[in-house]
C-alpha atoms as a PDB file:
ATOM      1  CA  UNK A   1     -77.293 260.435  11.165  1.00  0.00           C
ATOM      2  CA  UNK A   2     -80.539 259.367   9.861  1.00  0.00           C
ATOM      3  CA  UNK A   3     -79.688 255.825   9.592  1.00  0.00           C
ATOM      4  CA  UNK A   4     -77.199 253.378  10.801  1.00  0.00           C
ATOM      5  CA  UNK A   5     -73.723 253.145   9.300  1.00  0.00           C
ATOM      6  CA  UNK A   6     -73.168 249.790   7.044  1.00  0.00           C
ATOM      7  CA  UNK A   7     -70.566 248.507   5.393  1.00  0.00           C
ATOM      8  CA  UNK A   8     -70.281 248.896   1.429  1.00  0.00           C
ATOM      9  CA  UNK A   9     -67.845 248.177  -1.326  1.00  0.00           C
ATOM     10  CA  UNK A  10     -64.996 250.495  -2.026  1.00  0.00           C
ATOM     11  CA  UNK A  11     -63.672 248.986  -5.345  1.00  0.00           C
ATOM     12  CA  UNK A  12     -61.470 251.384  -7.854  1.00  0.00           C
ATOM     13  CA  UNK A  13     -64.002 253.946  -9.268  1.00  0.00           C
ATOM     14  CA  UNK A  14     -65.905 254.480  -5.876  1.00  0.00           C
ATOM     15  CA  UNK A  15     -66.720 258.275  -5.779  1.00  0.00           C
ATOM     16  CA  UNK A  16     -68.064 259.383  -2.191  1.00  0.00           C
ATOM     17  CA  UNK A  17     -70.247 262.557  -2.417  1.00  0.00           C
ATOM     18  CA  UNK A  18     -71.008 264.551   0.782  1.00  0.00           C
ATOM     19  CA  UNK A  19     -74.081 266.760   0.964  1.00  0.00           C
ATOM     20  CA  UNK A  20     -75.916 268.720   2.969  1.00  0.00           C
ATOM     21  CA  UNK A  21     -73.370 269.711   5.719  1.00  0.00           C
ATOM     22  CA  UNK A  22     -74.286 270.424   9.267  1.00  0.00           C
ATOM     23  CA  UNK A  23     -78.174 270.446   8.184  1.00  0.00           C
ATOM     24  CA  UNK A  24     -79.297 270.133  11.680  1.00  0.00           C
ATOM     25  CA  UNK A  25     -76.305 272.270  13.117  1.00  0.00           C
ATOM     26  CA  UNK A  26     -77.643 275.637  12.296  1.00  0.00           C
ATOM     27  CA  UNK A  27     -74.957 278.034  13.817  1.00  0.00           C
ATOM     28  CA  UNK A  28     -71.950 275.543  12.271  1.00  0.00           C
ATOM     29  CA  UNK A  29     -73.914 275.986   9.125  1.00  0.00           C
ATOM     30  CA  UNK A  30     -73.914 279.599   8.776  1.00  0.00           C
ATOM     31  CA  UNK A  31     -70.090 279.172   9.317  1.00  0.00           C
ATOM     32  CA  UNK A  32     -70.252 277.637   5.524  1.00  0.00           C
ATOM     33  CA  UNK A  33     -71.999 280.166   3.511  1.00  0.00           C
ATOM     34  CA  UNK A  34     -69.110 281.809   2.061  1.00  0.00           C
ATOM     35  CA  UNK A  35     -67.668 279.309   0.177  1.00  0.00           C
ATOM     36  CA  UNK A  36     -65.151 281.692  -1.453  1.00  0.00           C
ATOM     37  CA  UNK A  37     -62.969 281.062   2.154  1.00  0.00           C
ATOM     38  CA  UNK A  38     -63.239 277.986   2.732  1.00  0.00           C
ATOM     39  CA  UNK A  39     -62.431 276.775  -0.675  1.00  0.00           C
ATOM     40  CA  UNK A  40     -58.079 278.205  -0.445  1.00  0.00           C
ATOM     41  CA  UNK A  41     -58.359 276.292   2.441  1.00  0.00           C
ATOM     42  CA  UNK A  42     -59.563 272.849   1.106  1.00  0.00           C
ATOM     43  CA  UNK A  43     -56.814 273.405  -1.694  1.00  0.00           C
ATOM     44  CA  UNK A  44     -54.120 273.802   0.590  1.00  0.00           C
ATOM     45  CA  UNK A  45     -55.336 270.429   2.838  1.00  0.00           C
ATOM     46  CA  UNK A  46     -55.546 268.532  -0.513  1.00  0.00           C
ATOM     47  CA  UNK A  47     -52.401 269.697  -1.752  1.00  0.00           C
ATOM     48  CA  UNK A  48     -50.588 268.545   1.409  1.00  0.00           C
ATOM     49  CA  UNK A  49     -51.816 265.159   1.542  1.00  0.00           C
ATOM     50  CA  UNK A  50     -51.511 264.775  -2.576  1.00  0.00           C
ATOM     51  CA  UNK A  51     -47.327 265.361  -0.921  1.00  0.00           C
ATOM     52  CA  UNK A  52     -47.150 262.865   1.552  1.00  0.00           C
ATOM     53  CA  UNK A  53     -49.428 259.993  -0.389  1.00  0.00           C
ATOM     54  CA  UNK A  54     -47.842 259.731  -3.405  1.00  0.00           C
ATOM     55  CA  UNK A  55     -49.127 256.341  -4.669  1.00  0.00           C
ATOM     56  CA  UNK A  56     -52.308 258.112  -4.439  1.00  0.00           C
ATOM     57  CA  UNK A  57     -54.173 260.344  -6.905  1.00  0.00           C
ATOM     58  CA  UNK A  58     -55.528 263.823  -6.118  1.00  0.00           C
ATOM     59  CA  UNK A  59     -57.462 266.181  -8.026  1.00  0.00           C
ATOM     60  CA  UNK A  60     -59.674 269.075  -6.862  1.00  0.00           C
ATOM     61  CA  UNK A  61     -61.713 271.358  -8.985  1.00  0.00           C
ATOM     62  CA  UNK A  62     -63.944 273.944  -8.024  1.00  0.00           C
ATOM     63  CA  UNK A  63     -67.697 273.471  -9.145  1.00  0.00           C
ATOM     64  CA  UNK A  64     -67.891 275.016 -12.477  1.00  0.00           C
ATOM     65  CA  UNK A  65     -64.790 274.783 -13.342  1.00  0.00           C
ATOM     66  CA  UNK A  66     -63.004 273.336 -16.111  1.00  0.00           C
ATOM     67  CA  UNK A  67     -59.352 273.266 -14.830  1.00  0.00           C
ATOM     68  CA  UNK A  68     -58.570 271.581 -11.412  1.00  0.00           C
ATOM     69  CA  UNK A  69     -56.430 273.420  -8.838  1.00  0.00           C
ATOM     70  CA  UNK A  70     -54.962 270.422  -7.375  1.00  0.00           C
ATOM     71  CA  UNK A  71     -54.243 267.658  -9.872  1.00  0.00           C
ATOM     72  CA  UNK A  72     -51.255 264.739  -8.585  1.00  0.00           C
ATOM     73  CA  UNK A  73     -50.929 261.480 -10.016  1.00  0.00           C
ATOM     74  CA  UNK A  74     -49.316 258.822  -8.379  1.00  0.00           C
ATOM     75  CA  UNK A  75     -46.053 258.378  -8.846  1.00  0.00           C
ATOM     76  CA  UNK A  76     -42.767 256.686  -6.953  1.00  0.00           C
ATOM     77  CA  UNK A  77     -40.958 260.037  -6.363  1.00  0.00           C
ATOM     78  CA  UNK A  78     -41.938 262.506  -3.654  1.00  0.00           C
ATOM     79  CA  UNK A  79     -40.513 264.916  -5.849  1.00  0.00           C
ATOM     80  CA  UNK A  80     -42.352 264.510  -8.615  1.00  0.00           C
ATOM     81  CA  UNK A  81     -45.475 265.013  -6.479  1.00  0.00           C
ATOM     82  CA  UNK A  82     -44.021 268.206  -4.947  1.00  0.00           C
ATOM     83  CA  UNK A  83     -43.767 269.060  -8.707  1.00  0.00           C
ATOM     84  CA  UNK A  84     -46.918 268.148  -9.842  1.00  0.00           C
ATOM     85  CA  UNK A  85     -48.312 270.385  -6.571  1.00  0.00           C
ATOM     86  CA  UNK A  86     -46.328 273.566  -5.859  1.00  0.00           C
ATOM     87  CA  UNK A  87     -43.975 273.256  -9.272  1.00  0.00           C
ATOM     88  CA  UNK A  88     -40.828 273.012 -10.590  1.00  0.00           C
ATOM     89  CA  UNK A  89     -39.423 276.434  -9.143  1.00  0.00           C
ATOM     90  CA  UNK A  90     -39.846 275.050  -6.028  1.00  0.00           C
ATOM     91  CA  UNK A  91     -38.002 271.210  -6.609  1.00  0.00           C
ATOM     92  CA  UNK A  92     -35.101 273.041  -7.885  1.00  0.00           C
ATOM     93  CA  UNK A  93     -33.963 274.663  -4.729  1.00  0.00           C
ATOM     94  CA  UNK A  94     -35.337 271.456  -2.199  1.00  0.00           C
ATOM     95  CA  UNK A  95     -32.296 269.265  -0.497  1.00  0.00           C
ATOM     96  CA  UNK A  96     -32.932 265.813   0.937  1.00  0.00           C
ATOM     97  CA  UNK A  97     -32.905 265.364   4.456  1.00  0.00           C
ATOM     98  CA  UNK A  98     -33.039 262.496   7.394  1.00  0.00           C
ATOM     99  CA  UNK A  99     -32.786 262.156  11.083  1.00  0.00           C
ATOM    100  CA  UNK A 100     -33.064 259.568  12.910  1.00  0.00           C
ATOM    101  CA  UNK A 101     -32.297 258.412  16.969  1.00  0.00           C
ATOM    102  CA  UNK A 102     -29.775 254.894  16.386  1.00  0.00           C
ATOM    103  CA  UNK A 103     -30.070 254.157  19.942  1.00  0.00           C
ATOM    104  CA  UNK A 104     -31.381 250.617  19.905  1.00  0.00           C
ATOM    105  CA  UNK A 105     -32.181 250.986  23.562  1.00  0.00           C
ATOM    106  CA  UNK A 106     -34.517 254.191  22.978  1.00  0.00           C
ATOM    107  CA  UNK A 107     -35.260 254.857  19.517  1.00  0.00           C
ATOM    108  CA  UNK A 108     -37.202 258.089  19.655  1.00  0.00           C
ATOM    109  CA  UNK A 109     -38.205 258.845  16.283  1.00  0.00           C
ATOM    110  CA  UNK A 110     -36.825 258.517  12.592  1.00  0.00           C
ATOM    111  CA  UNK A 111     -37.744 261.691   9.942  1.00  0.00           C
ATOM    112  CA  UNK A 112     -36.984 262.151   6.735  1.00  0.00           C
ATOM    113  CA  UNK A 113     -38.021 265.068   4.202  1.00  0.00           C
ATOM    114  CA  UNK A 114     -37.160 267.645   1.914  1.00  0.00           C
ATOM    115  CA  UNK A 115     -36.330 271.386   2.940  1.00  0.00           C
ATOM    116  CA  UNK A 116     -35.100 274.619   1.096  1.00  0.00           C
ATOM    117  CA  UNK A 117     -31.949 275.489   0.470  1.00  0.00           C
ATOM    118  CA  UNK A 118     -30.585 279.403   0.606  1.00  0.00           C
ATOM    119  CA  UNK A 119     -31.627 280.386  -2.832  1.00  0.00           C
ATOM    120  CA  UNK A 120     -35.294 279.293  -1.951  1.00  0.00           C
ATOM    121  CA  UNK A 121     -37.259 282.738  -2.021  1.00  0.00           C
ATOM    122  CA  UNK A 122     -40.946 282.911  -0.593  1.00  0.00           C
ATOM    123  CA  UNK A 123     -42.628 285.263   1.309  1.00  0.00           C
ATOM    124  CA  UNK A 124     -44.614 282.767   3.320  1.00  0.00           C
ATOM    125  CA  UNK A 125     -43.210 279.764   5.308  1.00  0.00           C
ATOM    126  CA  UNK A 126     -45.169 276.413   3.952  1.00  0.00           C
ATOM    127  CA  UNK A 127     -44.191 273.471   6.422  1.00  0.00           C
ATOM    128  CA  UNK A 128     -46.123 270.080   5.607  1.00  0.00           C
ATOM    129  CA  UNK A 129     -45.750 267.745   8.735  1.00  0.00           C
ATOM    130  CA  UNK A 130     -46.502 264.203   8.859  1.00  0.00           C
ATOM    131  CA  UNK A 131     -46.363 262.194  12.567  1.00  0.00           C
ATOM    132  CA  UNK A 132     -47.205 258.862  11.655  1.00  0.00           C
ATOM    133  CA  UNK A 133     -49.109 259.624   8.876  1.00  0.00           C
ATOM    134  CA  UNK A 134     -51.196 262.132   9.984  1.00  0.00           C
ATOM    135  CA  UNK A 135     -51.167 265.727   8.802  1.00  0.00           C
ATOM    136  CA  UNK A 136     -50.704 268.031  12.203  1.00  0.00           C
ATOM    137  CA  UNK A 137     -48.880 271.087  13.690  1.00  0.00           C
ATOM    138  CA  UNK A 138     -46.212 271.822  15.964  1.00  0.00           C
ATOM    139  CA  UNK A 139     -45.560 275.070  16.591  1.00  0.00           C
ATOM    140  CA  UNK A 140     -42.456 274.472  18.729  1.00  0.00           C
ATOM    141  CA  UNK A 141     -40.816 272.783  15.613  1.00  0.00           C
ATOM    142  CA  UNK A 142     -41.719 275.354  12.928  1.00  0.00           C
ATOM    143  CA  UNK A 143     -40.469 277.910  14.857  1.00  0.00           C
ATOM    144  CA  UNK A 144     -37.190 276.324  15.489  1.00  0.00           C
ATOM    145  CA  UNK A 145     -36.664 275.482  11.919  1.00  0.00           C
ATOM    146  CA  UNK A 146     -37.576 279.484  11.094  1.00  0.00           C
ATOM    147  CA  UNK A 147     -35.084 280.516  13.721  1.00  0.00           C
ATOM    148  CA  UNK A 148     -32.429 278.478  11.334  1.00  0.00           C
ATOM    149  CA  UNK A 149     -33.907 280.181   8.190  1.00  0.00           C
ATOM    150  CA  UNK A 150     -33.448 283.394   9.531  1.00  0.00           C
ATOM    151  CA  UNK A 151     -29.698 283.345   9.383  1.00  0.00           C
ATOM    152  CA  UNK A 152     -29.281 281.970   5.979  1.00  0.00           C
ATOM    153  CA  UNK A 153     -31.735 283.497   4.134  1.00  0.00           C
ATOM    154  CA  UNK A 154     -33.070 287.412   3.843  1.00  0.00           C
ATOM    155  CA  UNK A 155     -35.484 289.155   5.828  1.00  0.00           C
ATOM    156  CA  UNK A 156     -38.250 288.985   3.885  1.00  0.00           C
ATOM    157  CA  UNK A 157     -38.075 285.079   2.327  1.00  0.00           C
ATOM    158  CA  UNK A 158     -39.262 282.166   4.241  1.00  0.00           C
ATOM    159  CA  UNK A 159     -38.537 278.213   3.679  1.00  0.00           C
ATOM    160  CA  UNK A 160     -40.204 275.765   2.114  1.00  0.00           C
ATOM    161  CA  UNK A 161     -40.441 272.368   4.769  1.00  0.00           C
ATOM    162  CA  UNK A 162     -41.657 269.210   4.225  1.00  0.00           C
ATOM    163  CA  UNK A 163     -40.983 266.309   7.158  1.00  0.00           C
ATOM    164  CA  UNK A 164     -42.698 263.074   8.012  1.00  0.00           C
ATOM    165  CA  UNK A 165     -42.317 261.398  11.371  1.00  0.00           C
ATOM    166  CA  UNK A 166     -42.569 258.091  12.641  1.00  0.00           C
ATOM    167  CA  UNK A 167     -42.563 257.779  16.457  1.00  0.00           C
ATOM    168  CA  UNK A 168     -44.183 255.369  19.106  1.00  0.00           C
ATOM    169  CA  UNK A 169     -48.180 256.943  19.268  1.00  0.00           C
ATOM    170  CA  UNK A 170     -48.262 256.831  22.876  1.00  0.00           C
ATOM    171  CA  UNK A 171     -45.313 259.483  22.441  1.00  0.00           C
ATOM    172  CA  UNK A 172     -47.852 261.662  20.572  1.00  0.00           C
ATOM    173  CA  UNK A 173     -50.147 264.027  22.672  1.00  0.00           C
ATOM    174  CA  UNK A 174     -52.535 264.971  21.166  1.00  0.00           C
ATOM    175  CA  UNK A 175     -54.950 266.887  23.050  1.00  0.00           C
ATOM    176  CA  UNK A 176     -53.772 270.470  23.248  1.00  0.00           C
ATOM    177  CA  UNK A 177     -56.331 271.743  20.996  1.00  0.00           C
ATOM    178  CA  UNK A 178     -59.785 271.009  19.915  1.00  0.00           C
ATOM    179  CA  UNK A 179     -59.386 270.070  16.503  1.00  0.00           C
ATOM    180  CA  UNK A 180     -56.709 267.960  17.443  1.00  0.00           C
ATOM    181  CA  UNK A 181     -54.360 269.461  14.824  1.00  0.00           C
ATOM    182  CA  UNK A 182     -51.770 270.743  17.398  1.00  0.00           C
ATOM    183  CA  UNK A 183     -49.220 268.268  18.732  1.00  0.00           C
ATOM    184  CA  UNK A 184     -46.689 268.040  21.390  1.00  0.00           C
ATOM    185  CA  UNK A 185     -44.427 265.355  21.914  1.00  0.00           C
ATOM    186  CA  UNK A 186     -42.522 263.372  24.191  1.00  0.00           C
ATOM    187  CA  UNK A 187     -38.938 263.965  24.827  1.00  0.00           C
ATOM    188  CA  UNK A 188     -39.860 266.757  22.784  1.00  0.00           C
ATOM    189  CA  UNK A 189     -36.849 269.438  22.903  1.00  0.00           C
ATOM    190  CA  UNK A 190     -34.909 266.788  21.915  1.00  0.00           C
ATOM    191  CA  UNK A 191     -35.922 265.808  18.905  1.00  0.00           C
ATOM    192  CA  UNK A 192     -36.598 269.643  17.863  1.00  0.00           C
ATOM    193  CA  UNK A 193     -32.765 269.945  19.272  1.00  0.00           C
ATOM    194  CA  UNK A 194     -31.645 266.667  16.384  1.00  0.00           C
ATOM    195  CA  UNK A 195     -34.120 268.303  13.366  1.00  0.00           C
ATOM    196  CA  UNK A 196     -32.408 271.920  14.176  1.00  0.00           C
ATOM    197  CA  UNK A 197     -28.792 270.692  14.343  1.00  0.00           C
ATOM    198  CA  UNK A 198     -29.483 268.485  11.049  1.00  0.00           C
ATOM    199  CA  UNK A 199     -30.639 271.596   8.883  1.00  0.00           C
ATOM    200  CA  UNK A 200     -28.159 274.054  10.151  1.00  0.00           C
ATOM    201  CA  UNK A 201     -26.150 271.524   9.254  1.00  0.00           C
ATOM    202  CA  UNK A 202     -27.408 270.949   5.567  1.00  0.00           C
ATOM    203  CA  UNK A 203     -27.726 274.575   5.018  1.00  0.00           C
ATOM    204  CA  UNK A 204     -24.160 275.666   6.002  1.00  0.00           C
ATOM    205  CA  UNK A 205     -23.050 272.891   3.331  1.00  0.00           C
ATOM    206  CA  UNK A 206     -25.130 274.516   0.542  1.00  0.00           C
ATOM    207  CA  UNK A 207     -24.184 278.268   1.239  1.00  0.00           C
ATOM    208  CA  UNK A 208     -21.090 278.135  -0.663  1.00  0.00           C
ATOM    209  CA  UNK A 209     -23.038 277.069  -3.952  1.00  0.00           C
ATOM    210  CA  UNK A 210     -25.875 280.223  -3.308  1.00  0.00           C
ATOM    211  CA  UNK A 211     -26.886 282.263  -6.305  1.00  0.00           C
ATOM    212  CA  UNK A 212     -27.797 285.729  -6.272  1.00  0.00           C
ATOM    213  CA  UNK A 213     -29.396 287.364  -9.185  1.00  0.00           C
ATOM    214  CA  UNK A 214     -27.967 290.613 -10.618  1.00  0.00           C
ATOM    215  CA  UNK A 215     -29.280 293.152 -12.602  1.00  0.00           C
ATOM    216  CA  UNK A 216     -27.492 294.916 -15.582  1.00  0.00           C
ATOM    217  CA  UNK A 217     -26.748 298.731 -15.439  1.00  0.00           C
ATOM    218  CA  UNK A 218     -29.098 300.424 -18.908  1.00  0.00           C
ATOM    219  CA  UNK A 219     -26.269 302.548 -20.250  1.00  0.00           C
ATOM    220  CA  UNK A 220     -28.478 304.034 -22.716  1.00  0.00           C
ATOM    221  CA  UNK A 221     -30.591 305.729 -19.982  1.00  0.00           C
ATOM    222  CA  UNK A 222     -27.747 307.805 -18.967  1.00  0.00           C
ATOM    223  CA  UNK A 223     -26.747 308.471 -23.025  1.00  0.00           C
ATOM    224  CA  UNK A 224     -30.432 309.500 -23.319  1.00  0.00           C
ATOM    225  CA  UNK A 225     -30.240 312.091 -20.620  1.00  0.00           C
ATOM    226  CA  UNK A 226     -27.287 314.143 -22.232  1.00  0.00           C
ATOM    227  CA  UNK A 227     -28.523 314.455 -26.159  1.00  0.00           C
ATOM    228  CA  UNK A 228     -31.570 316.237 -24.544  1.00  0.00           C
ATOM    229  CA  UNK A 229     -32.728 319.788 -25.627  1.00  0.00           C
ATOM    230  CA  UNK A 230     -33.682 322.246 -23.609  1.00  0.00           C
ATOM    231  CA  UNK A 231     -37.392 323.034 -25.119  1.00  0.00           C
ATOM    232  CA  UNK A 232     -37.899 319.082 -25.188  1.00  0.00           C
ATOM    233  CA  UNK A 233     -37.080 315.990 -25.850  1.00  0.00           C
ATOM    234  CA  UNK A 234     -38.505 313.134 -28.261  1.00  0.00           C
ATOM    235  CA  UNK A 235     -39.586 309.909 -26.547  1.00  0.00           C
ATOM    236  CA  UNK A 236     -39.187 306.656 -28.599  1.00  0.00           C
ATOM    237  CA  UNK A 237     -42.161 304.340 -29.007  1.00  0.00           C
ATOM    238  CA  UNK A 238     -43.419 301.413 -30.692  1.00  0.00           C
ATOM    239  CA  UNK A 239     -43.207 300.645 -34.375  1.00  0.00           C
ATOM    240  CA  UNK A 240     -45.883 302.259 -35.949  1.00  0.00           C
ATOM    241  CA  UNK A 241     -46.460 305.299 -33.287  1.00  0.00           C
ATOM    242  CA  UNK A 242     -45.367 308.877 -33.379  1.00  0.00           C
ATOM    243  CA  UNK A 243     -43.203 310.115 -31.242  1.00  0.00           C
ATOM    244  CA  UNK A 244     -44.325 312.474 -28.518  1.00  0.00           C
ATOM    245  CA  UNK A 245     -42.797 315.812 -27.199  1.00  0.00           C
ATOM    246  CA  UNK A 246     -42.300 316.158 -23.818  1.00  0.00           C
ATOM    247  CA  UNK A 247     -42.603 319.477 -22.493  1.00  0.00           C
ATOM    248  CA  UNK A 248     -39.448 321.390 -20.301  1.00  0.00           C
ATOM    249  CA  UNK A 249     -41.886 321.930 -17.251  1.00  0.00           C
ATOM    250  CA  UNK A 250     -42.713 318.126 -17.101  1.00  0.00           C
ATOM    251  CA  UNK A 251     -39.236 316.757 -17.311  1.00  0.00           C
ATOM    252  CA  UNK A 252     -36.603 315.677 -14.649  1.00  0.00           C
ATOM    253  CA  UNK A 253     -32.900 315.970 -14.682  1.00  0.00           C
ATOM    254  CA  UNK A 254     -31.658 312.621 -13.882  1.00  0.00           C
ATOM    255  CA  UNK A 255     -27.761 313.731 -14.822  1.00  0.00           C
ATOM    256  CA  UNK A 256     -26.170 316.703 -12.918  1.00  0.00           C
ATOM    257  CA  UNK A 257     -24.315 317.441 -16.166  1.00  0.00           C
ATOM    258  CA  UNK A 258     -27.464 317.654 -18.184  1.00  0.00           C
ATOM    259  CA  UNK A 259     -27.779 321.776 -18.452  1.00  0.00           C
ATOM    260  CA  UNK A 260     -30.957 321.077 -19.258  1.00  0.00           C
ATOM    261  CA  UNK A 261     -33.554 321.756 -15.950  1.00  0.00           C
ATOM    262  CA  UNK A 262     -31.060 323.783 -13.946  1.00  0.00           C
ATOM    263  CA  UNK A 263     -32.868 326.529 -11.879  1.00  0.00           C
ATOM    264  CA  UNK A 264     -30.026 329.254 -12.712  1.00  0.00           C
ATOM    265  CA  UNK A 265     -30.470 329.172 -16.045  1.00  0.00           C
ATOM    266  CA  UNK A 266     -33.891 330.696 -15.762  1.00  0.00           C
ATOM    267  CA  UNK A 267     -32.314 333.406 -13.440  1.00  0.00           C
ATOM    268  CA  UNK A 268     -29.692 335.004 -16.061  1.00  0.00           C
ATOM    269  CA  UNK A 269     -31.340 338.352 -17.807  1.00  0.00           C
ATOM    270  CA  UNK A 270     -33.709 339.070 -15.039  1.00  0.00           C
ATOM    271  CA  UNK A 271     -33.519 342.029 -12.685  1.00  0.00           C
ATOM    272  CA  UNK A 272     -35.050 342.048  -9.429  1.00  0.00           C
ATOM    273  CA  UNK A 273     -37.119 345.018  -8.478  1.00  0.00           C
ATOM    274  CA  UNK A 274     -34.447 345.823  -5.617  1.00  0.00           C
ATOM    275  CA  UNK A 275     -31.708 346.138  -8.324  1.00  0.00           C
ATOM    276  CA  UNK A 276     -34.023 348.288 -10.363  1.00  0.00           C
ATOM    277  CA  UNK A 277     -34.802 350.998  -7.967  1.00  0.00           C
ATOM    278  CA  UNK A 278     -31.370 351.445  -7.215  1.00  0.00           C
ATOM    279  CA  UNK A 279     -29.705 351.993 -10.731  1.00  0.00           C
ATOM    280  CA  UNK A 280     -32.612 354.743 -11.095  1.00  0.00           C
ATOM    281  CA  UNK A 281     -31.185 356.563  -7.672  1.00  0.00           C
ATOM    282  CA  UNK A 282     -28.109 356.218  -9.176  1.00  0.00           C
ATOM    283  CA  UNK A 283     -29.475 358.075 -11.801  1.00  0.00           C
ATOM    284  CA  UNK A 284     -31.065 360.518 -10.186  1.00  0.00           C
ATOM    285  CA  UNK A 285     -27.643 361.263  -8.051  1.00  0.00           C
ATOM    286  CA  UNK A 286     -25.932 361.989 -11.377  1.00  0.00           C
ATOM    287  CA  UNK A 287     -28.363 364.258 -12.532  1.00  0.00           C
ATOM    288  CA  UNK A 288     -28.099 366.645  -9.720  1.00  0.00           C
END
């Protein structure tokens, strides 16, 4: 820093501009020149916090822009601010949840959140976690809580997990990794062990409602196939169009009743040269 850090006012309207990153950090600069991927990355961290604060408001627009990405206003509900960030597709399908350790004599931890239920459908796992306020990872958690998942819901969907934590700090390590986003915690199995046995438990009472989406059998399609012709068929289009003929050689039998494409048919009447040379032997012979 140039100069020395002093204290200033922070009333309602403060805007805090940062500039000039890393200018005497030359190899941590370089890092920054593609702003293209660091920006996804910046939406996501807003986007997580603009969950978990929701008396606070978040908005982030790229420079040049006239729409913001990110764009939460405060509100009382931590639904409403899961609405406002990831949309209403994904509030629909979200069930309330809350552990807690009642042991006055060793209260471990107390969590409470908002997971998917078995009609949630992503292709990506999100997980926003909270430990006393502060947005970190634990890998041992999220993979428990996928190992759940993968029982309820298909192969290829993943859930959508948001928890917040409060537990003693000094029960918080936080020094497995350099950026200090990694966590582990104390007495740590057993809390995963409470979370685990509180969603299977939550998702087991939702599977009887689950929805699964059908799709209706086109009757027409198979009507279609029979009134074709052999030289061709007429393909409907738009108002306004004309119709197109579709050529024998560039059309496929999708009915094996459909006469129409069969590779007999274009065998009847012909001869081959084997048959040919012996009805004029057979000539010959009677000639003689």
């Amino acid at each position: 820093m140039e100069n020395d850090p002093k204290p200033c006012a922070a009333v309602k309207g403060t805007q805090v501009m940062v500039e000039n990153l890393f200018y005497n950090m030359v190899a941590r600069r370089k890092t920054l020149q593609n702003s293209n991927d660091d920006y996804p990355k910046i939406v996501d961290f807003i986007s997580r916090f603009a969950v978990h604060h929701i008396n606070v408001n978040f908005s982030c627009r790229k420079h040049g822009a006239n729409r913001a990405d990110v764009h939460s206003g405060s509100t009382s509900s931590r639904l409403d601010a899961i609405r406002n960030v990831y949309g209403a597709s994904v509030v629909r399908d979200l069930m309330e949840i809350q552990v807690s350790d009642e042991n006055a004599v060793d209260e471990i931890f107390k969590m409470d959140g908002f997971i998917s239920n078995a009609n949630y459908v992503a292709k990506k796992t999100t997980m926003i976690l909270f430990i006393n306020d502060r947005l970190v990872d634990c890998t041992s958690l999220k993979r428990a809580t996928e190992f759940v998942y993968s029982a309820i819901l298909p192969q290829a969907s993943k859930p959508f997990i948001y928890m917040s934590i409060n537990l003693p700090p000094e029960h918080v390590d936080v020094n497995i990794h350099p950026t200090k986003k990694e966590v582990s915690l104390l007495n740590q199995e057993r809390i995963i062990e409470k979370i685990k046995d509180a969603i299977e438990e939550k998702l087991m009472n939702c599977n009887n409602t689950r929805i699964f989406q059908t799709q209706a059998l086109n009757s027409s399609a198979l009507t279609q196939a029979n009134t074709r012709k052999d030289k061709g068929t007429e393909v409907s289009t738009p108002t306004g169009e004309k119709s197109q003929k579709i050529p024998v050689s560039q059309m496929v039998r999708t009915d094996p009743r459909d006469p129409s494409g069969r590779l007999h048919t274009y065998w009847q009447g012909q001869t081959s040269n084997l048959e040919k040379k012996s009805g004029l032997v057979a000539v010959r012979y009677d000639l003689h």
